[in-house]
Protein backbone atom coordinates (compact mmCIF):
# COMPACT_ATOMS: atom_id res chain seq x y z
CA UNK A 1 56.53 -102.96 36.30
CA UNK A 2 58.00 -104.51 33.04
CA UNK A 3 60.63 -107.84 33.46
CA UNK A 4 62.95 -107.92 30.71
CA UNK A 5 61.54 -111.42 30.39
CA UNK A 6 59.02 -113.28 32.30
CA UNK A 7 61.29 -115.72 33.11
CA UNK A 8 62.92 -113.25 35.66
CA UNK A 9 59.26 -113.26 36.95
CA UNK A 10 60.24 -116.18 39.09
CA UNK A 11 62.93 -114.48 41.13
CA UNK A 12 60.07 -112.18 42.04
CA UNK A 13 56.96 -115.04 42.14
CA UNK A 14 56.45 -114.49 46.18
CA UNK A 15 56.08 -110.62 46.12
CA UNK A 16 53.25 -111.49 42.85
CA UNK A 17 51.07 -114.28 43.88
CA UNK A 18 51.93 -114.12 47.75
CA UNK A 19 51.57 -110.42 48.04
CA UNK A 20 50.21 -108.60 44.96
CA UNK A 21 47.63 -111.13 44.27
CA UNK A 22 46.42 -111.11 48.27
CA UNK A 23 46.17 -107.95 49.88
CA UNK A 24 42.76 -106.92 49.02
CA UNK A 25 41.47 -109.88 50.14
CA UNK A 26 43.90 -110.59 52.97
CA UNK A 27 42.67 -106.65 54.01
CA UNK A 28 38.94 -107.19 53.51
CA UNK A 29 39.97 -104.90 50.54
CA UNK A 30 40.83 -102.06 52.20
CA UNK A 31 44.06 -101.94 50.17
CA UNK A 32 44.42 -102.49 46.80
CA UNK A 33 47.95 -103.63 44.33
CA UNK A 34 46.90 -101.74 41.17
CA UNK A 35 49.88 -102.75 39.38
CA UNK A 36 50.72 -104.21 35.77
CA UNK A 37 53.23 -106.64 35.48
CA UNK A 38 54.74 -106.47 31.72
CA UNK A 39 55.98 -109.96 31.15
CA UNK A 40 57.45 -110.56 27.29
CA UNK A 41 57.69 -114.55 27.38
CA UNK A 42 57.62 -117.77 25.31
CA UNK A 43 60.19 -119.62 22.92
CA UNK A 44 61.00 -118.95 19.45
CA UNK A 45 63.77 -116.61 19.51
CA UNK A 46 66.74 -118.63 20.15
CA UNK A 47 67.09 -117.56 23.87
CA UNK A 48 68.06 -121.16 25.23
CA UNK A 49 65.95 -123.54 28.29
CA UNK A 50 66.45 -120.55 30.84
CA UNK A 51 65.15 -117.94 29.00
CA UNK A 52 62.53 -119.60 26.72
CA UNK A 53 59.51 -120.36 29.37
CA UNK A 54 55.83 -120.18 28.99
CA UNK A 55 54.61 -120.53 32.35
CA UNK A 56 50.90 -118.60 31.88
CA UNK A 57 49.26 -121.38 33.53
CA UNK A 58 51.33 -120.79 36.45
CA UNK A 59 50.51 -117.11 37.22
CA UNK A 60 46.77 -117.99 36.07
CA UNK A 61 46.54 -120.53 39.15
CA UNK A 62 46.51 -118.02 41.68
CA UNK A 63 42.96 -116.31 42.76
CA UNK A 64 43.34 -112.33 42.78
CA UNK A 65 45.90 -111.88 39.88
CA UNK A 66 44.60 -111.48 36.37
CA UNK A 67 46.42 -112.98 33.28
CA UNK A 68 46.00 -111.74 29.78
CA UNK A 69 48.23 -112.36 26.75
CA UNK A 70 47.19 -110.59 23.73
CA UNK A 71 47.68 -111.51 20.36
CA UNK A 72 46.90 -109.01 17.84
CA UNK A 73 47.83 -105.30 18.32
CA UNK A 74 44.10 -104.04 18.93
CA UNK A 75 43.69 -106.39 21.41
CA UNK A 76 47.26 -105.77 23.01
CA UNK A 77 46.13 -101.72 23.51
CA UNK A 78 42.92 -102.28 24.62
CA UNK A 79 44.27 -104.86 27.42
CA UNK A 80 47.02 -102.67 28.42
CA UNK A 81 44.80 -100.27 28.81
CA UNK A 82 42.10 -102.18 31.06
CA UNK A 83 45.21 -103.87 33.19
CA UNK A 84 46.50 -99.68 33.53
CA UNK A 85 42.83 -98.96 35.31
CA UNK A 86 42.17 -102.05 36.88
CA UNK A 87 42.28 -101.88 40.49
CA UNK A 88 44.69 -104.92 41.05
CA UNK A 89 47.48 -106.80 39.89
CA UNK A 90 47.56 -107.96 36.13
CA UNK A 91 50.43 -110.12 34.46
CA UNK A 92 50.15 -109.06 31.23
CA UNK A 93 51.81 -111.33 29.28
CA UNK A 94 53.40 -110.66 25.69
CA UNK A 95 54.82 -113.68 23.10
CA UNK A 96 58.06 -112.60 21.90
CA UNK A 97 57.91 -114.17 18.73
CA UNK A 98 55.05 -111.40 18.17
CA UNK A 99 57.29 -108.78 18.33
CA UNK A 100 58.77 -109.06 14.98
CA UNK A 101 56.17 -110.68 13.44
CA UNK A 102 54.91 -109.75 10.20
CA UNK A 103 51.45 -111.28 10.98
CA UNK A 104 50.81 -109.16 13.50
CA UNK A 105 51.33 -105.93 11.99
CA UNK A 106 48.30 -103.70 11.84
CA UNK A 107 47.02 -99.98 11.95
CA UNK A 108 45.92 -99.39 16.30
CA UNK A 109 43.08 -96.89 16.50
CA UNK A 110 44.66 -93.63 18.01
CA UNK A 111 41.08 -92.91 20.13
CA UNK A 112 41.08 -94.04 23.30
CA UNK A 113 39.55 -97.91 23.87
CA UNK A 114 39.68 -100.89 26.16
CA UNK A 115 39.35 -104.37 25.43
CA UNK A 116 37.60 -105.76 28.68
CA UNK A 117 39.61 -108.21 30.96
CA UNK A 118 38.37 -111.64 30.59
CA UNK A 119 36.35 -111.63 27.56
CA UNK A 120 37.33 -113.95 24.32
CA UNK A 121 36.96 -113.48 21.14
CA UNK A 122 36.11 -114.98 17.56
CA UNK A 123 38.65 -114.49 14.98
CA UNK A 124 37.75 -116.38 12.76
CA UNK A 125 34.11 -117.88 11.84
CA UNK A 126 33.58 -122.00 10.79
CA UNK A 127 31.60 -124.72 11.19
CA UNK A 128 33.40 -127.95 11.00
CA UNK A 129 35.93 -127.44 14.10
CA UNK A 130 36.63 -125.38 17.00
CA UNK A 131 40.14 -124.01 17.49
CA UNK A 132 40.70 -122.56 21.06
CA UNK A 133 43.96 -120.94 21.22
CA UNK A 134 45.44 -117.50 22.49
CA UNK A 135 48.52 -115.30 22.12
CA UNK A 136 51.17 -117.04 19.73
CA UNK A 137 48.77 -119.66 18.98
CA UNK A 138 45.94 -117.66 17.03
CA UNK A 139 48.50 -116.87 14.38
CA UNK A 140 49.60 -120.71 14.32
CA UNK A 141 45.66 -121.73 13.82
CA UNK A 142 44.60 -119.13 11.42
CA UNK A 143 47.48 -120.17 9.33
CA UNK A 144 46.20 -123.76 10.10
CA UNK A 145 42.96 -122.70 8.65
CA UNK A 146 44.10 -121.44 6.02
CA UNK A 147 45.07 -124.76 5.10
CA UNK A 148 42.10 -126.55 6.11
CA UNK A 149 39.76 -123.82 3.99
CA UNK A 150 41.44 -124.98 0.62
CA UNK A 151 39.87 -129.10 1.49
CA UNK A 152 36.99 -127.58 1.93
CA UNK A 153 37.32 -127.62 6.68
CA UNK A 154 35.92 -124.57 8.05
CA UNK A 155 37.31 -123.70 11.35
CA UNK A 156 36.35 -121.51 13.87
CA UNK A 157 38.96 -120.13 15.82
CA UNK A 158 38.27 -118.81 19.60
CA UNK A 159 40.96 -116.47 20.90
CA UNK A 160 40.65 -116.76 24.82
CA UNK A 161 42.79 -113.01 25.33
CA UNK A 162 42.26 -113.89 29.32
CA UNK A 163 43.64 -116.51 30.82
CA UNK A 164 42.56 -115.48 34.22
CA UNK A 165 39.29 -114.91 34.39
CA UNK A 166 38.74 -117.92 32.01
CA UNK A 167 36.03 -116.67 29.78
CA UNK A 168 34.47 -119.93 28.43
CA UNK A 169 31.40 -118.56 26.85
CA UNK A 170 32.70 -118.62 22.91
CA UNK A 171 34.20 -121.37 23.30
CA UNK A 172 30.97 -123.09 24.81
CA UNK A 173 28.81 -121.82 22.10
CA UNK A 174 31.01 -122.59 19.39
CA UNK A 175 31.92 -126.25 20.48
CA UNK A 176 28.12 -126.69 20.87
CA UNK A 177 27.67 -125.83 17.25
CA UNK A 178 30.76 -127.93 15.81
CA UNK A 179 30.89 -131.04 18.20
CA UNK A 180 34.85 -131.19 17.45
CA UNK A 181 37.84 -129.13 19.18
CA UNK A 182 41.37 -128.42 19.36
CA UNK A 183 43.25 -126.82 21.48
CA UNK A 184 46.51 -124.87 20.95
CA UNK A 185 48.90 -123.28 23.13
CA UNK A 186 52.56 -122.64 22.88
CA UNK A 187 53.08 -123.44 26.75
CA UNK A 188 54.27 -127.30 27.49
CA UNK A 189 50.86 -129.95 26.80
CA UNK A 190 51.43 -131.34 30.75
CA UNK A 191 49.60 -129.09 33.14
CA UNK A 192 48.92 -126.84 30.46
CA UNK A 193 46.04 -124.44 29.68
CA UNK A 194 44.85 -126.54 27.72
CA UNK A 195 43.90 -129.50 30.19
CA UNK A 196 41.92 -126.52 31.88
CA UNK A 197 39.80 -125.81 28.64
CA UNK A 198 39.81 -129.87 28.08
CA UNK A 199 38.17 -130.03 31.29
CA UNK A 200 35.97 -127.32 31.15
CA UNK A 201 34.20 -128.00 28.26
CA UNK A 202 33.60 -131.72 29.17
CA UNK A 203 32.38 -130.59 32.58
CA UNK A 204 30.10 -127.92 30.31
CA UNK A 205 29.04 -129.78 27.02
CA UNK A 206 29.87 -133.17 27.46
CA UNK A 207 26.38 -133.74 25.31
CA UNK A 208 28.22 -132.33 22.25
CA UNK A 209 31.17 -134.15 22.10
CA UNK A 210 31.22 -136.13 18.76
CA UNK A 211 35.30 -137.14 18.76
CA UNK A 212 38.36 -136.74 21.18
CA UNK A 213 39.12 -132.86 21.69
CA UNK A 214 42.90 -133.02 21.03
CA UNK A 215 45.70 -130.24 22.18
CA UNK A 216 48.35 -129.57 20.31
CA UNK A 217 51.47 -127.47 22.41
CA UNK A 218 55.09 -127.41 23.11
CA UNK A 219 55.99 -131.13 23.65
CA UNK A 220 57.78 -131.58 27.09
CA UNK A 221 61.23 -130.90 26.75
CA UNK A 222 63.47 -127.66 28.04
CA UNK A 223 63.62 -125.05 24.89
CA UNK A 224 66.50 -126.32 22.77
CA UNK A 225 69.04 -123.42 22.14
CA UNK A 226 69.40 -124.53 18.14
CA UNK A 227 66.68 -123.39 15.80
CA UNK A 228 65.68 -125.88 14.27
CA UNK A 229 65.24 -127.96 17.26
CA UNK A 230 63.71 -125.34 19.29
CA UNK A 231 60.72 -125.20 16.38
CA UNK A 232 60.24 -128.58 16.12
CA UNK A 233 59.27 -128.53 19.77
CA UNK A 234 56.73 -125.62 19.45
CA UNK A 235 53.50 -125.87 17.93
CA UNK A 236 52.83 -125.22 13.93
CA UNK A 237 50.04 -124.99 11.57
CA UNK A 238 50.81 -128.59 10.28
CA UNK A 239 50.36 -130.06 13.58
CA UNK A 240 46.97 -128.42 13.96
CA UNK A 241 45.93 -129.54 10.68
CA UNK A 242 46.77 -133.19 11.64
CA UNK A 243 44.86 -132.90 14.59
CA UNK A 244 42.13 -131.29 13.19
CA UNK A 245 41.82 -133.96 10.65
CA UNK A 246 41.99 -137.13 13.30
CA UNK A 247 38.55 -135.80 14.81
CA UNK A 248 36.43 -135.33 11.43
C-alpha cells in the first residue's frame, strides 16, 4: 500500500495500529498482515502544516508494526526488500526532501540483497562525539561533520535505519567509546525519537556519560508554508555543530 503522503496515514491510523499491527497476536498468530505501508513524509518541500508531518514516533509506539526510514539508496532497497518478505505490517517510511536530493544519489547494486529490519548502522567513523540520527538527519550530520573534521572534531555518526525494533547496539558501543552524544531527528524535539534514544542510553551507559547528550530536531511549531521559515524550523548542520561543541 503506498499513501501519497504519510500524512493521509492518519485517516487510515485504526485499520494500521488497531488492525494490521494486532492480528497475529490477537489470533495466537494464526493470521498474519504481511503488508508494506509506503509512507513518503517529513517537511522541506513547501507543502504547508497539513501536509508537512513527521510523526515516526507515532507509528513506532505501537507493538507488532515495524518502522524503518531509510536514508541512503542501498539501504532504502535492501529495507524495501526485507519489509516485501516480512511476514507483517511495516511502515516504511521515506523523507521527501530525499527524493531530489543530490546527496543521496548513488549507484544500487542490481543483485538481489536485504538490509535486515532493525539493525543500525555506522556511517561514518570518530572519536570525539556520537551523532545518532536516521533518515533526513544522516545527511544533516555528515554535513555537520564535515564541518567539525576541519577543527580537528571527529564524529561518529550512527544511522538507526529502524525505528521499530530500536536497535541500540551501535549506538551503545559507540557512546561508550566517546562519552558525548547528539541526537538528530527531523521529527518535532517533544515526544520525539530522540527522548527514546536519550533515555535509552542513560538507562544503558549512564557510567559513560561525560556532558549533557543534547537533541537537536524540528522546534515545536506547525510546518510554516514559506521557505525560509519552514527551514529555519528544521534541523541543519550548523545547529549540530553548536551542539556538538557545547558538550566538548
Amino acid at each position: 500500500a503506498e499513501f501519497m503522503t504519510i500524512n493521509f496515514a492518519f485517516v487510515a491510523f485504526d485499520a494500521i495500529v488497531n488492525h494490521a499491527a494486532k492480528v497475529s497476536y490477537m489470533f495466537n498468530g494464526q493470521f498474519h498482515c504481511p503488508v508494506v505501508f509506503r509512507a513518503p513524509g517529513g517537511g522541506g518541500k513547501q507543502l504547508g502544516a497539513t501536509h508537512s508531518h513527521t510523526p515516526d514516533v507515532i507509528f513506532a509506539h505501537f507493538p507488532g508494526l515495524k518502522v524503518v526510514c531509510p536514508a541512503t539508496p542501498y539501504d532504502a532497497k535492501g529495507l524495501l526488500k526485507s519489509a516485501i518478505r516480512d511476514n507483517g505490517p511495516v511502515m516504511f517510511i521515506e523523507p521527501v526532501a530525499l527524493y531530489t536530493s543530490p546527496k543521496v544519489r548513488d549507484e544500487v547494486p542490481e543483485e538481489d540483497y536485504t538490509v535486515p529490519i532493525g539493525v543500525a548502522d555506522i556511517k561514518r567513523e570518530g572519536s570525539d562525539v556520537t551523532i545518532i540520527t536516521y533518515g533526513e538527519g544522516l545527511h544533516t550530520s555528515l554535513d555537520a561533520a564535515k564541518t567539525l573534521a576541519q577543527e580537528g572534531i571527529e564524529a561518529e555518526i550512527v544511522d538507526l535505519r529502524s525505528l521499530q525494533p530500536l536497535d541500540m547496539s551501535l549506538a551503545l558501543t559507540s557512546f561508550k567509546k566517546t562519552n558525548r552524544a547528539v541526537v538528530v531527528e527531523f521529527g518535532h524535539q517533544t515526544y520525539g525519537i530522540g527522548a527514546e534514544v536519550v533515555a535509552r542510553l542513560q538507562d544503558e551507559a549512564f557510567d559513560y556519560i561525560d556532558a549533557p547528550i543534547k537533541r537537536v530536531a524540528q522546534y515545536d511549531v506547525p510546518a510554516p508554508y514559506s521557505g525560509e521559515l519552514e527551514r529555519s524550523a528544521l534541523p541543519n548542520a550548523n545547529r549540530v555543530v553548536t551542539a556538538v561543541k557545547e558538550i566538548l
